[in-house]
C-alpha atoms as a PDB file:
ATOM      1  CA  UNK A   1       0.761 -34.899  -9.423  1.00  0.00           C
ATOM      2  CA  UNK A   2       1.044 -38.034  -7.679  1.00  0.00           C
ATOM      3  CA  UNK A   3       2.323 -38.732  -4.001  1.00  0.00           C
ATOM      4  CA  UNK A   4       5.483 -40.395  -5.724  1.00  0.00           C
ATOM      5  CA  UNK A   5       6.256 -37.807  -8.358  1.00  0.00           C
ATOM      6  CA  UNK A   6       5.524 -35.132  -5.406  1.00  0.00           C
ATOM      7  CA  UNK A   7       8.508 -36.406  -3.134  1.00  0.00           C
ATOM      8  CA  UNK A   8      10.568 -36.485  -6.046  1.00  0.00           C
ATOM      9  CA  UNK A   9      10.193 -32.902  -6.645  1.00  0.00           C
ATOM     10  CA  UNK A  10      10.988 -31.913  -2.932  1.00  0.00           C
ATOM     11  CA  UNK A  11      14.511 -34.413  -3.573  1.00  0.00           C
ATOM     12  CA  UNK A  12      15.435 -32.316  -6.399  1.00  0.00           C
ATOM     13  CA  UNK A  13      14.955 -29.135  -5.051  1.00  0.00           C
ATOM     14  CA  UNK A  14      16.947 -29.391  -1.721  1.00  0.00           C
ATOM     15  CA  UNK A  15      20.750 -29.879  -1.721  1.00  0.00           C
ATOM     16  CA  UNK A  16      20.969 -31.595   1.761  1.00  0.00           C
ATOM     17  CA  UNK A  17      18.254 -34.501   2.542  1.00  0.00           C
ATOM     18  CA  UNK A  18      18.630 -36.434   6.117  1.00  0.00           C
ATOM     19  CA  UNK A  19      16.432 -39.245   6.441  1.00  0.00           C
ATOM     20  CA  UNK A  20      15.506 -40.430   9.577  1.00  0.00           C
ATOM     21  CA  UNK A  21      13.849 -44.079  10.787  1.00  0.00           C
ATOM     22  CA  UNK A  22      12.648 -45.257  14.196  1.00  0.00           C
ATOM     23  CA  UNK A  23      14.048 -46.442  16.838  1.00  0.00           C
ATOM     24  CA  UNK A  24      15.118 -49.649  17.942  1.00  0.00           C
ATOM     25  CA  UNK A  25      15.186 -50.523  14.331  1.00  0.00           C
ATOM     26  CA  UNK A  26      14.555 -53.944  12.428  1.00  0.00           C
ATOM     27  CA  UNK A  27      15.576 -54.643   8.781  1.00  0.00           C
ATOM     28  CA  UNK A  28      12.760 -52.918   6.931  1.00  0.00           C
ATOM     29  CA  UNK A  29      13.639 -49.083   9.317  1.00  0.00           C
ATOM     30  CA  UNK A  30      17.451 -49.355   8.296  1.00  0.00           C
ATOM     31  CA  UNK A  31      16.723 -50.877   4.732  1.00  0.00           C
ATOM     32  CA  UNK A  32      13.977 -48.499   4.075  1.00  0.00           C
ATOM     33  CA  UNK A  33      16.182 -45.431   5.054  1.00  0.00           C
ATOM     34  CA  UNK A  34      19.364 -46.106   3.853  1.00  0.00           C
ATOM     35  CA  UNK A  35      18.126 -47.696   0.672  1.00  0.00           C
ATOM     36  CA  UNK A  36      16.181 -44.915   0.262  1.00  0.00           C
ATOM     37  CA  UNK A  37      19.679 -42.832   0.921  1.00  0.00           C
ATOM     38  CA  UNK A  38      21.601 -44.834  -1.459  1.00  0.00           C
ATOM     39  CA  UNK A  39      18.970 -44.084  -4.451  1.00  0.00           C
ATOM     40  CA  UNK A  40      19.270 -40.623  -3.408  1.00  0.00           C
ATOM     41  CA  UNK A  41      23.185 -40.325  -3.840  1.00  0.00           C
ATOM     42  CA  UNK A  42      23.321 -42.453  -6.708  1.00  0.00           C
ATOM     43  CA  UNK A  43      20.904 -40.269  -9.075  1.00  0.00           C
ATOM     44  CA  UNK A  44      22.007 -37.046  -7.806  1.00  0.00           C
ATOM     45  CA  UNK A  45      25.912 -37.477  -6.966  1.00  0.00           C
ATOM     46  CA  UNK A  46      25.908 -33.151  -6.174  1.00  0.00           C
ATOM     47  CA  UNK A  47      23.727 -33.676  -3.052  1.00  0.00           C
ATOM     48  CA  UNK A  48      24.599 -34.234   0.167  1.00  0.00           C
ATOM     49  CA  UNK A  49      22.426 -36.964   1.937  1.00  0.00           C
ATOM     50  CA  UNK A  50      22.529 -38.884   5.206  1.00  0.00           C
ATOM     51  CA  UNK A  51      21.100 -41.588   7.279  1.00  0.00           C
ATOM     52  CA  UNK A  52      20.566 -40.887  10.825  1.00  0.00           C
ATOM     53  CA  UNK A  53      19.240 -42.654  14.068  1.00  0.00           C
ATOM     54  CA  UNK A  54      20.843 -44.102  17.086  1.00  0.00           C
ATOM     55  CA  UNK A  55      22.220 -47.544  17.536  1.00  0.00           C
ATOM     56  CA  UNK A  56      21.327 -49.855  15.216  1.00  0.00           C
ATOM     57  CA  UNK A  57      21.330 -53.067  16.972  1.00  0.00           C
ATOM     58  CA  UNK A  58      22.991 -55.794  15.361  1.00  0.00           C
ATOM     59  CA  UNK A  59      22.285 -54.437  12.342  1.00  0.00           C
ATOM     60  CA  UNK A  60      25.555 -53.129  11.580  1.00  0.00           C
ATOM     61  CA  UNK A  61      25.695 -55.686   8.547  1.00  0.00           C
ATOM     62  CA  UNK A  62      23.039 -53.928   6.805  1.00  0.00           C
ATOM     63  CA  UNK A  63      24.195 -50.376   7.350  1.00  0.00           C
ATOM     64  CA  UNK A  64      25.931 -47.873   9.638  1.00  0.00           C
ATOM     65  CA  UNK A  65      24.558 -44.386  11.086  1.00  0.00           C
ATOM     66  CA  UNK A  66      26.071 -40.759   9.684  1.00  0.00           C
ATOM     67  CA  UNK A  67      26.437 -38.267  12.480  1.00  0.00           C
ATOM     68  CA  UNK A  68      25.802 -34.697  11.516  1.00  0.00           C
ATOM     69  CA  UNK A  69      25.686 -31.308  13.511  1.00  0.00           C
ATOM     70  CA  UNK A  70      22.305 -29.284  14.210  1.00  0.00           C
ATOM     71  CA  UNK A  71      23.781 -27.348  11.607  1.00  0.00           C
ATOM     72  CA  UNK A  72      23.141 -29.131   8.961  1.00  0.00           C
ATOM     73  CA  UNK A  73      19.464 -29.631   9.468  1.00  0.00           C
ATOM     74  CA  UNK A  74      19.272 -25.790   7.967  1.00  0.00           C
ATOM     75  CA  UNK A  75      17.729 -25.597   4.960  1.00  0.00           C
ATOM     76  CA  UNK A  76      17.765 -29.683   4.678  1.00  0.00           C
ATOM     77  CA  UNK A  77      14.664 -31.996   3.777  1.00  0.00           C
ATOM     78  CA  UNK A  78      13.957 -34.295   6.367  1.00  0.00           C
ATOM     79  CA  UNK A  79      12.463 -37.753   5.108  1.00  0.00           C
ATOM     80  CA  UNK A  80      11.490 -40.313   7.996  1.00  0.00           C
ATOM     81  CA  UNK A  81      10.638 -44.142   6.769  1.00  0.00           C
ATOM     82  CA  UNK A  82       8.824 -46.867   8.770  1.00  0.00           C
ATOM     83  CA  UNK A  83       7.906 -44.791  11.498  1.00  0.00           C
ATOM     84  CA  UNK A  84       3.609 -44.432  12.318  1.00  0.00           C
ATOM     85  CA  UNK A  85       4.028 -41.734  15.668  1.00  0.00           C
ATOM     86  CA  UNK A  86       6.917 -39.310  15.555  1.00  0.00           C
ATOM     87  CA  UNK A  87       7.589 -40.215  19.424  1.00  0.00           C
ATOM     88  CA  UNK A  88       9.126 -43.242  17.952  1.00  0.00           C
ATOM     89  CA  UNK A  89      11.399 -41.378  15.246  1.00  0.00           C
ATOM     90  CA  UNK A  90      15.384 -42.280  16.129  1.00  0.00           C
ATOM     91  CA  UNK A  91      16.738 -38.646  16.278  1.00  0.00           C
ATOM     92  CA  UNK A  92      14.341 -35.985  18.007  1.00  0.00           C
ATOM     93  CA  UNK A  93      16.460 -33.446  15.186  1.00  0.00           C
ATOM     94  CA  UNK A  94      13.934 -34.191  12.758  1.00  0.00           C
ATOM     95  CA  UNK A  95      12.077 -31.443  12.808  1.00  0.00           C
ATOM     96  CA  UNK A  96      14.512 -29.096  12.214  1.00  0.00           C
ATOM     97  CA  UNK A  97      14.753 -29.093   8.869  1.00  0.00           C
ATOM     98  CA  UNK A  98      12.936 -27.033   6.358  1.00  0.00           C
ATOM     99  CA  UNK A  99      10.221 -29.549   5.219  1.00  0.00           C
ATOM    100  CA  UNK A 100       9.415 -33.377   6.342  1.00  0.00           C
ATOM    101  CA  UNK A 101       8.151 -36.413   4.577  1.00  0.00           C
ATOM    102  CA  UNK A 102       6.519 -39.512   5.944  1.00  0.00           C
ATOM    103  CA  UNK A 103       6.697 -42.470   4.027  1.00  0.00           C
ATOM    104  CA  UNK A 104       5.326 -45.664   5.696  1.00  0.00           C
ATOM    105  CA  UNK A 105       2.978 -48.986   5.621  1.00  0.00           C
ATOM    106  CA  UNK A 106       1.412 -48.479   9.114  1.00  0.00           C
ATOM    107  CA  UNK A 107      -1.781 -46.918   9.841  1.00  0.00           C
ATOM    108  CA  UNK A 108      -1.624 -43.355   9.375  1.00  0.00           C
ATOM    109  CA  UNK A 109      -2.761 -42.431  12.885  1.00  0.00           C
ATOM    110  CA  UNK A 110      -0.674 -39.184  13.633  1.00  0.00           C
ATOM    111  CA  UNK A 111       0.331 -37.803   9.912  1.00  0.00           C
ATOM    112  CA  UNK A 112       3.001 -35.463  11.267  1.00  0.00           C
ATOM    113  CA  UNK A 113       4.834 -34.026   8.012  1.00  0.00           C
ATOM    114  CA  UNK A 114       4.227 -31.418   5.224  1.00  0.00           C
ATOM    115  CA  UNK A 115       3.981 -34.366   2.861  1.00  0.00           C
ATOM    116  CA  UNK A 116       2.832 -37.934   3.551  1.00  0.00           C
ATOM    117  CA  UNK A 117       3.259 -41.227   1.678  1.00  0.00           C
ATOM    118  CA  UNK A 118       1.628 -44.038   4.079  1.00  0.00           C
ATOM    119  CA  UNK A 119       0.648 -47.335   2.045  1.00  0.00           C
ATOM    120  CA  UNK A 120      -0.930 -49.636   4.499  1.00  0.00           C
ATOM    121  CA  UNK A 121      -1.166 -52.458   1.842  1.00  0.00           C
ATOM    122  CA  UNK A 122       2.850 -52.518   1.294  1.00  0.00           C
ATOM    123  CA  UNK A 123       3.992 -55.572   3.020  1.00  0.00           C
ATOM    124  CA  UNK A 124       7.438 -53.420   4.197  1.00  0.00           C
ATOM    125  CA  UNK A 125       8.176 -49.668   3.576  1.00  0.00           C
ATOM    126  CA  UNK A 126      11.262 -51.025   1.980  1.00  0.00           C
ATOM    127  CA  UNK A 127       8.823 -52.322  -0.584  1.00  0.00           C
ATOM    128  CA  UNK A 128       6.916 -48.802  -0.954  1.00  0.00           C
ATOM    129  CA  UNK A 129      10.762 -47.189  -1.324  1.00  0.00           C
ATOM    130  CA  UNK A 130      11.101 -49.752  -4.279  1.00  0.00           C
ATOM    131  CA  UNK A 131       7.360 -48.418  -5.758  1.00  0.00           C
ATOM    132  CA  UNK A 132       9.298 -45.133  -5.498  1.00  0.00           C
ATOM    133  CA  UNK A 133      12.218 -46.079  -7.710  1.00  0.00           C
ATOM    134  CA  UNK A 134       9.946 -47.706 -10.219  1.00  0.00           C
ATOM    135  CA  UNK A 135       7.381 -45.266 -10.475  1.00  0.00           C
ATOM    136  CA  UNK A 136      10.272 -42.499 -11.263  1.00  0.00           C
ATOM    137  CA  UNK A 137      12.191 -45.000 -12.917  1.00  0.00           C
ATOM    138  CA  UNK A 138      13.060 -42.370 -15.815  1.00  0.00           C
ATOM    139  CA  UNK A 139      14.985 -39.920 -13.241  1.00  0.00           C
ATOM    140  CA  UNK A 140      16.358 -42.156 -10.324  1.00  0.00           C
ATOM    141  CA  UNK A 141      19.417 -44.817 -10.662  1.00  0.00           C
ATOM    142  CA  UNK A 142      19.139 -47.973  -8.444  1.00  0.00           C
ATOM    143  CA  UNK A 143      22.289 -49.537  -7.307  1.00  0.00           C
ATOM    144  CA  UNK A 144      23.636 -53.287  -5.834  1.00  0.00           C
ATOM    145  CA  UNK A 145      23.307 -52.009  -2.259  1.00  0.00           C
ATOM    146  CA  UNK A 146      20.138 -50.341  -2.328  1.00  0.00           C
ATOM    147  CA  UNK A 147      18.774 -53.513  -3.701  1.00  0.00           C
ATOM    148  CA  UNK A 148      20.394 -55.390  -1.379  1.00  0.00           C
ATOM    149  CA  UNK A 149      18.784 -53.246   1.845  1.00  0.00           C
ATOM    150  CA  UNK A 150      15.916 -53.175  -0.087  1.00  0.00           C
ATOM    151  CA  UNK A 151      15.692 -56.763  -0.428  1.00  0.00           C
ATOM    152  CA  UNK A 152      16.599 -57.138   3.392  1.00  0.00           C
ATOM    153  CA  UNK A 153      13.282 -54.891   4.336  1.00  0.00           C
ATOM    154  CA  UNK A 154      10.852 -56.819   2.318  1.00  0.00           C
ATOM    155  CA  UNK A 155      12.724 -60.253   3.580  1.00  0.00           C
ATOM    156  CA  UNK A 156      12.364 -58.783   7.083  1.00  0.00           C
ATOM    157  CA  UNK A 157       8.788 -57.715   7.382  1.00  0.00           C
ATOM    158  CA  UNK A 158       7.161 -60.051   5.666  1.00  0.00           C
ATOM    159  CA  UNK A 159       8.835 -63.284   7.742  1.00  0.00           C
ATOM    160  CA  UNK A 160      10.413 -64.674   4.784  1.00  0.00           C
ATOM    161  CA  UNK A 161       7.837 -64.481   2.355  1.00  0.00           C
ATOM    162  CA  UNK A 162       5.650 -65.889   5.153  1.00  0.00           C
ATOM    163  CA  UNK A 163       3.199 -63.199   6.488  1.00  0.00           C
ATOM    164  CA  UNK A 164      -0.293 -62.287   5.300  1.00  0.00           C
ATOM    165  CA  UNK A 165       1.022 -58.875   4.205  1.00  0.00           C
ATOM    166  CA  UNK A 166       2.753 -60.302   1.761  1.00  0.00           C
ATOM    167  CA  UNK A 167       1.395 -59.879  -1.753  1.00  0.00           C
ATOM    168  CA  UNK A 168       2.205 -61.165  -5.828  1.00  0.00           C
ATOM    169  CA  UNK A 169       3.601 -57.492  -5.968  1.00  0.00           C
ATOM    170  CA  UNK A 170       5.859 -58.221  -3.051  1.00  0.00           C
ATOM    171  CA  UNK A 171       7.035 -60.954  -5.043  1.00  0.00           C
ATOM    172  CA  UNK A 172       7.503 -59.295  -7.892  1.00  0.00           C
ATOM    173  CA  UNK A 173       9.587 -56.203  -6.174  1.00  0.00           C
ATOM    174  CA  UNK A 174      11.409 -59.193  -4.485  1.00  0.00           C
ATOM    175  CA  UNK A 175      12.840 -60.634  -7.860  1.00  0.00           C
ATOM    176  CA  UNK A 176      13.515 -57.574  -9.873  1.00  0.00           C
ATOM    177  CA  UNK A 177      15.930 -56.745  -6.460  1.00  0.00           C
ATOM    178  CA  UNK A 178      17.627 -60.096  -6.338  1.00  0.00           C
ATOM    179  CA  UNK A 179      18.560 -59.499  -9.876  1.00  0.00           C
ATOM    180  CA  UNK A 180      21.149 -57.029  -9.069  1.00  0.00           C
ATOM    181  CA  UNK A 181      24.515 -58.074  -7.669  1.00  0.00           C
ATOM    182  CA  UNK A 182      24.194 -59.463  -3.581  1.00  0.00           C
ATOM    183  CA  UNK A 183      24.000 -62.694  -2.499  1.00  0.00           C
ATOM    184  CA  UNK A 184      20.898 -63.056  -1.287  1.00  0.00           C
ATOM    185  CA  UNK A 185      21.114 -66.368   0.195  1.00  0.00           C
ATOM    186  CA  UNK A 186      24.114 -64.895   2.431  1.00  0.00           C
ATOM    187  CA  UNK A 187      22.125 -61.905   3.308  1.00  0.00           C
ATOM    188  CA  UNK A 188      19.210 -64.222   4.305  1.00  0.00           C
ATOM    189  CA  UNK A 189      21.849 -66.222   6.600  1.00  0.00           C
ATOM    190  CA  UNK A 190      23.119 -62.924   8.617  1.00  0.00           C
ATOM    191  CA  UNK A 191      19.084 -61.644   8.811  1.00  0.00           C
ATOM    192  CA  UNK A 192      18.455 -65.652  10.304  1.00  0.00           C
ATOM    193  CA  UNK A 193      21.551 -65.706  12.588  1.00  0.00           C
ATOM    194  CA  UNK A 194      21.776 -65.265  16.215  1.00  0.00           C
ATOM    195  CA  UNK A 195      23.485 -65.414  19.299  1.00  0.00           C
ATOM    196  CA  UNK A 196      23.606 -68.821  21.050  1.00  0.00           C
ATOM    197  CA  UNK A 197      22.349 -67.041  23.797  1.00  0.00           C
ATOM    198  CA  UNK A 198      19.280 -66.141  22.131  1.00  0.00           C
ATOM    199  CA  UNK A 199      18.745 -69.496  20.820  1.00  0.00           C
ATOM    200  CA  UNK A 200      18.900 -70.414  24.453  1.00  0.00           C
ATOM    201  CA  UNK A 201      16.236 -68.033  25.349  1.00  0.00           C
ATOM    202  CA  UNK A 202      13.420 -69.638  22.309  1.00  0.00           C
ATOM    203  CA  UNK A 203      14.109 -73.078  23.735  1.00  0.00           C
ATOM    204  CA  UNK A 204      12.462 -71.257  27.164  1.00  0.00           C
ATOM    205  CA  UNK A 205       9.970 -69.618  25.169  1.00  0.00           C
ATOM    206  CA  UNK A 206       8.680 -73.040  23.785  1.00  0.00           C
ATOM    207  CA  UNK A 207       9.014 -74.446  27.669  1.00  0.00           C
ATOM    208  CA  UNK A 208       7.324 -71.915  29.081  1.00  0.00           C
ATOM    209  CA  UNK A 209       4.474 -70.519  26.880  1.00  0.00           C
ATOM    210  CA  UNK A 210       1.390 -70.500  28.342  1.00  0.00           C
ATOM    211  CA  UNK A 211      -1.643 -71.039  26.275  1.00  0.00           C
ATOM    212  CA  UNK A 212      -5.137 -70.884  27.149  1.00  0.00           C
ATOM    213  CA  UNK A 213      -8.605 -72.949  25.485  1.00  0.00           C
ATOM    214  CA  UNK A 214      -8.556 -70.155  22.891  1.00  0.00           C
ATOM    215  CA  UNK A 215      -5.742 -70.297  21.648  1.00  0.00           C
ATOM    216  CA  UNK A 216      -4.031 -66.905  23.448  1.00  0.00           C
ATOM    217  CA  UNK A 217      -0.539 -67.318  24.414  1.00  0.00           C
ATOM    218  CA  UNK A 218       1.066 -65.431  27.066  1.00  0.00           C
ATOM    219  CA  UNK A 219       5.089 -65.041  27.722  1.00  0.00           C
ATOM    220  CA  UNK A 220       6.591 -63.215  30.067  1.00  0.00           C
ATOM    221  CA  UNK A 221      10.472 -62.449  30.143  1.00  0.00           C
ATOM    222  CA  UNK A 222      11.240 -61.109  33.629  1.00  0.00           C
ATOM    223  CA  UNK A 223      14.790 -58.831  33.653  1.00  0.00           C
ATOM    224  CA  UNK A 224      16.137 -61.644  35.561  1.00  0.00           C
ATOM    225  CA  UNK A 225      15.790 -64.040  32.908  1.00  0.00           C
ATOM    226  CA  UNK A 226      17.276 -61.870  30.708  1.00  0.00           C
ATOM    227  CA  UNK A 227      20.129 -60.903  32.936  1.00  0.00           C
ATOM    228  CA  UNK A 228      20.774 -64.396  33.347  1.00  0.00           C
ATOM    229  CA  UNK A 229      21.002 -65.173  29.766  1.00  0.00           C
ATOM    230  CA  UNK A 230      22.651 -62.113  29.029  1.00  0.00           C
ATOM    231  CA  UNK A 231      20.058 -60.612  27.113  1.00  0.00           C
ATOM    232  CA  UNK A 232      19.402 -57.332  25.771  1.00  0.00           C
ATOM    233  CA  UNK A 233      15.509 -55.797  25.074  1.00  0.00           C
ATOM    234  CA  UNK A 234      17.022 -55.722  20.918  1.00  0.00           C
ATOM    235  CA  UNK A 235      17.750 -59.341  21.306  1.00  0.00           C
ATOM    236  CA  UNK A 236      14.181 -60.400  22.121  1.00  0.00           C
ATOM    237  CA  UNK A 237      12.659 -59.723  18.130  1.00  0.00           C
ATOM    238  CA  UNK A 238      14.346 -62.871  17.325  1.00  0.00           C
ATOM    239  CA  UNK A 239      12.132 -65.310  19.401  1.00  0.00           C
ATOM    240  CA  UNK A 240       8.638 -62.879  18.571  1.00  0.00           C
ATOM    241  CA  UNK A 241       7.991 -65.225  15.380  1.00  0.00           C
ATOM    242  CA  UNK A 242       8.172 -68.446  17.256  1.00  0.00           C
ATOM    243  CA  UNK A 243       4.641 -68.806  18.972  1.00  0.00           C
ATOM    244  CA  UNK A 244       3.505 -68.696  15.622  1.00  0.00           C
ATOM    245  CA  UNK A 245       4.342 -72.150  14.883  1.00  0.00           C
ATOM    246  CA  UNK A 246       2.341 -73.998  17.194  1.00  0.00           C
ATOM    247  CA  UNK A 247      -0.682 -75.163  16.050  1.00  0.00           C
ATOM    248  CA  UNK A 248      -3.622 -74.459  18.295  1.00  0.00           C
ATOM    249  CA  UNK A 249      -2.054 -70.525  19.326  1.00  0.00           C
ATOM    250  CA  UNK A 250      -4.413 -67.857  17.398  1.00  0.00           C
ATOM    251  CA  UNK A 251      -2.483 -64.866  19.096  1.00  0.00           C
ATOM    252  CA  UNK A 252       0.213 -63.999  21.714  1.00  0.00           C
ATOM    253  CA  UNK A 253       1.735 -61.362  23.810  1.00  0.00           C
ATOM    254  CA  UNK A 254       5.323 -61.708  24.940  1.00  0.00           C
ATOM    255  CA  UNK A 255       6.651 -59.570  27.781  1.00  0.00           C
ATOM    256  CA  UNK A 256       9.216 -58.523  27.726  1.00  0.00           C
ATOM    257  CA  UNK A 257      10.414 -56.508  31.636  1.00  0.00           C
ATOM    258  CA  UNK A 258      12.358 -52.951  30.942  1.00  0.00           C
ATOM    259  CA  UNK A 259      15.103 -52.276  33.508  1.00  0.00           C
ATOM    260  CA  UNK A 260      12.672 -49.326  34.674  1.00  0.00           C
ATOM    261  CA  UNK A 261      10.298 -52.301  36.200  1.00  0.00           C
ATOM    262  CA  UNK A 262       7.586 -51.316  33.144  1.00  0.00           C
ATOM    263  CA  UNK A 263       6.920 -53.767  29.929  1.00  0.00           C
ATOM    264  CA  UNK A 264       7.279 -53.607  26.553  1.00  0.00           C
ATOM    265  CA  UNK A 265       5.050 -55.645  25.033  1.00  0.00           C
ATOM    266  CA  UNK A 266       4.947 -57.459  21.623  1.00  0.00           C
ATOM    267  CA  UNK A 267       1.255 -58.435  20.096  1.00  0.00           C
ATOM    268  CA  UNK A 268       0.946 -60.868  17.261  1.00  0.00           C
ATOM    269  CA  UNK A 269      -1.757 -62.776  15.796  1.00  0.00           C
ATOM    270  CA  UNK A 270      -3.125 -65.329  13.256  1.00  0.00           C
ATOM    271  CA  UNK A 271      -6.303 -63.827  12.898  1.00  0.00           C
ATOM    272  CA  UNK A 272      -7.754 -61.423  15.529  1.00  0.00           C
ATOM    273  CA  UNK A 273      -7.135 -57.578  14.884  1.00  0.00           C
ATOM    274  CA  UNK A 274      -4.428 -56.484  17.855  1.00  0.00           C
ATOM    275  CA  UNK A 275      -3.785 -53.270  16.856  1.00  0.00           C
ATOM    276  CA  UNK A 276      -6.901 -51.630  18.518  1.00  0.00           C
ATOM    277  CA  UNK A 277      -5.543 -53.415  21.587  1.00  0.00           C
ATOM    278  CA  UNK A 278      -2.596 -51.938  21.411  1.00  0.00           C
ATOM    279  CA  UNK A 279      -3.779 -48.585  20.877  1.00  0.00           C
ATOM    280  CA  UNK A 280      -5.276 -48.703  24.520  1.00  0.00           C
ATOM    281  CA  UNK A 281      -1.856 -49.495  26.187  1.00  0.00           C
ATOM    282  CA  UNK A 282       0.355 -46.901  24.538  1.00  0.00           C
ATOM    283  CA  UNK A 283       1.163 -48.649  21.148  1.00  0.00           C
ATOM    284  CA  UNK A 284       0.135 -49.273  18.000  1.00  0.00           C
ATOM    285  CA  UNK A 285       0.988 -51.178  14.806  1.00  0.00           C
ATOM    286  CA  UNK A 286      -0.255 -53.593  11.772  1.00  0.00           C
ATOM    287  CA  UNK A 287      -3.686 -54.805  12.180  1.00  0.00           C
ATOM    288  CA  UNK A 288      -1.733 -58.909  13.487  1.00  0.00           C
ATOM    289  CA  UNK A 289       1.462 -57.290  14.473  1.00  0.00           C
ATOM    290  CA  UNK A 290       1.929 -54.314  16.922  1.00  0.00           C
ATOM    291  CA  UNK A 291       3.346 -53.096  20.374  1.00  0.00           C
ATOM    292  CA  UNK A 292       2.512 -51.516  23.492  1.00  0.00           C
ATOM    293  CA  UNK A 293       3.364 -51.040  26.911  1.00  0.00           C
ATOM    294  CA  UNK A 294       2.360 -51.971  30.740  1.00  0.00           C
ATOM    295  CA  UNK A 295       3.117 -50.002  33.290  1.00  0.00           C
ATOM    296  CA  UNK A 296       3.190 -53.236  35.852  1.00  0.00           C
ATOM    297  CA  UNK A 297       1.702 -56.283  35.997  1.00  0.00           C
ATOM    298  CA  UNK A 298      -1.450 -55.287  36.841  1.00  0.00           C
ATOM    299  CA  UNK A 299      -1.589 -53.898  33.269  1.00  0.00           C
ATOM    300  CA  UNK A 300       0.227 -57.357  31.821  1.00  0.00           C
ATOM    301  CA  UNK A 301      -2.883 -58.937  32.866  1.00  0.00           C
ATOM    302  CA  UNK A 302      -5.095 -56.791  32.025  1.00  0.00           C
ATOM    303  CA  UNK A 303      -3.779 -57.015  28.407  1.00  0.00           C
ATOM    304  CA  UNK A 304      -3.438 -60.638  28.466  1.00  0.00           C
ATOM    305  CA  UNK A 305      -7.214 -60.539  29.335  1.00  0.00           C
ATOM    306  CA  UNK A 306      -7.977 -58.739  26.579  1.00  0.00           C
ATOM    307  CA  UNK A 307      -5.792 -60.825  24.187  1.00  0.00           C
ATOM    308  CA  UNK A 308      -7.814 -63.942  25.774  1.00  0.00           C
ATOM    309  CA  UNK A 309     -11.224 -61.997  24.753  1.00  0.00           C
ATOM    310  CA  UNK A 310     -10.377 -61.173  21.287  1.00  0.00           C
ATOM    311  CA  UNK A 311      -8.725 -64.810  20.750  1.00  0.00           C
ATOM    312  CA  UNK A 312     -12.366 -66.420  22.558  1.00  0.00           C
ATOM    313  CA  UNK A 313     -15.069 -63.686  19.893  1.00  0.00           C
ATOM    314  CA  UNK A 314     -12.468 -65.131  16.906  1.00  0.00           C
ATOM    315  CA  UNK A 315     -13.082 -68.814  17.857  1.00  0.00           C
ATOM    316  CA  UNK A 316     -16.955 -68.362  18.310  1.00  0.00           C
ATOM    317  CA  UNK A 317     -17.166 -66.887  14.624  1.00  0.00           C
ATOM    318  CA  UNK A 318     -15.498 -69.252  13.183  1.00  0.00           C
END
């Protein structure tokens, strides 16, 4: 029996299923869960399922969070989407239930759960979620809203079609979701608005990215600047994309100062693998696109460093 058909089973043999995503979510966490939840309820109206997680960021368009008691973990099966380490699952209530499942598209580096669906060559777990429907087409219903988060995943981690993850069968899942009834050019508006605070804030990324011979790009966004802006850590995803437009910049780091004086730190890249990087300073992620942390700025450099030695070996090969 397949991974697909597997999961399936477990679904029809529990009456209560809470699903779980990480935290700090983007798009693909909250459309991977709760479209995932809304296939759930809509082929199997008897059971009782719910989303979980804390805040959801400015996501509230897409989907809102069910609160439930420890109670009703008992006897429930626990799915968690988009999540690689089970530090970074929204709800440390997980594990209570009676089983867990791990579906996800990022490296497979700590497998926690009793059954685990990771497909690193999904451009979104929204899109491996969709796989799901399809490939138990003959038993699960698909409804206008689970498209629609669906569709709001797969917009989300690919970059608008845009990033190397993105295949013809992301495509493909793409259309066949549009064809149910959202707007998808309005859902594409609220995923591309923001604040005009944050807009504020990538006009200083563009004035103040530094960029070295390489091409490695380096921005830091001290708490100050954000206080001044009024900016939150959530806020920040917005301008992560932008460094990717300029021409000579291979792969950046941005910054970004924690309250607690450490830094969270966003990795992207055009070419050279970041992930391993990442690894080393308490992250992980997608082989272009991952996370970490520094302690202080000794570690900020040191990272930077390392970003400058990876973008430097690229440049040579080519």
């Amino acid at each position: 029996m397949d991974v697909a058909k597997e999961i399936l089973t477990k679904i029809k043999a529990y009456q209560t299923i809470i699903i779980h995503r990480h935290q700090r979510p983007d798009p693909d966490a909250i459309g991977s869960q709760v479209g995932l939840a809304e296939i759930v309820r809509a082929s199997f109206p008897d059971k009782k399922v719910y989303q979980v997680g804390g805040s959801v960021e400015g996501l509230e368009f897409l989907a809102k969070m069910d609160d439930v008691t420890d109670a009703t973990y008992q006897n429930a099966l626990v799915i968690v989407t988009d999540t690689a380490n089970s530090p970074r699952i929204s709800d440390e209530r997980y594990n209570l239930g009676a089983e867990l499942i791990k579906i996800d598209h990022h490296p497979n580096d700590d497998p926690y759960g009793d059954l685990v669906w990771v497909n690193t060559k999904a451009s979104s777990c929204s899109e491996i979620i969709a796989d799901f429907y399809h490939l138990n087409e003959d038993e699960l219903t698909m409804n206008n809203n689970a498209a629609r988060l669906l569709y709001a995943g797969i917009v989300g981690d690919t970059g608008r079609f845009l990033y190397p993850a993105t295949t013809a069968h992301t495509l493909e899942v793409a259309a066949e979701l549009m064809a149910y009834d959202f707007s998808a050019a309005d859902l594409n508006r609220e995923l591309e608005k923001m604040p005009m605070r944050v807009a504020k804030l990538a006009g200083y990324v563009y004035q103040n990215i530094y960029v070295d011979e390489f091409g490695a790009a380096k921005i830091m966004l001290p708490q100050s600047l954000l206080n001044e802006y009024g900016i939150v850590d959530s806020e920040t995803a917005a301008i992560v994309s932008l460094p990717g437009a300029i021409e000579n910049v291979v792969a950046w780091g941005i910054f970004v100062e924690q309250p607690e004086g450490y830094y969270r730190v966003r990795l992207r890249s055009k070419g050279p693998v970041i992930n391993e990087l990442a690894k080393k300073h308490h992250g992980g992620g997608h082989p272009l696109a991952s996370g970490a942390n520094a302690k202080n700025q000794k570690e900020v450099d040191e990272i930077y460093t390392e970003i400058q030695q990876l973008c430097k070996t690229y440049k040579n090969k080519g």
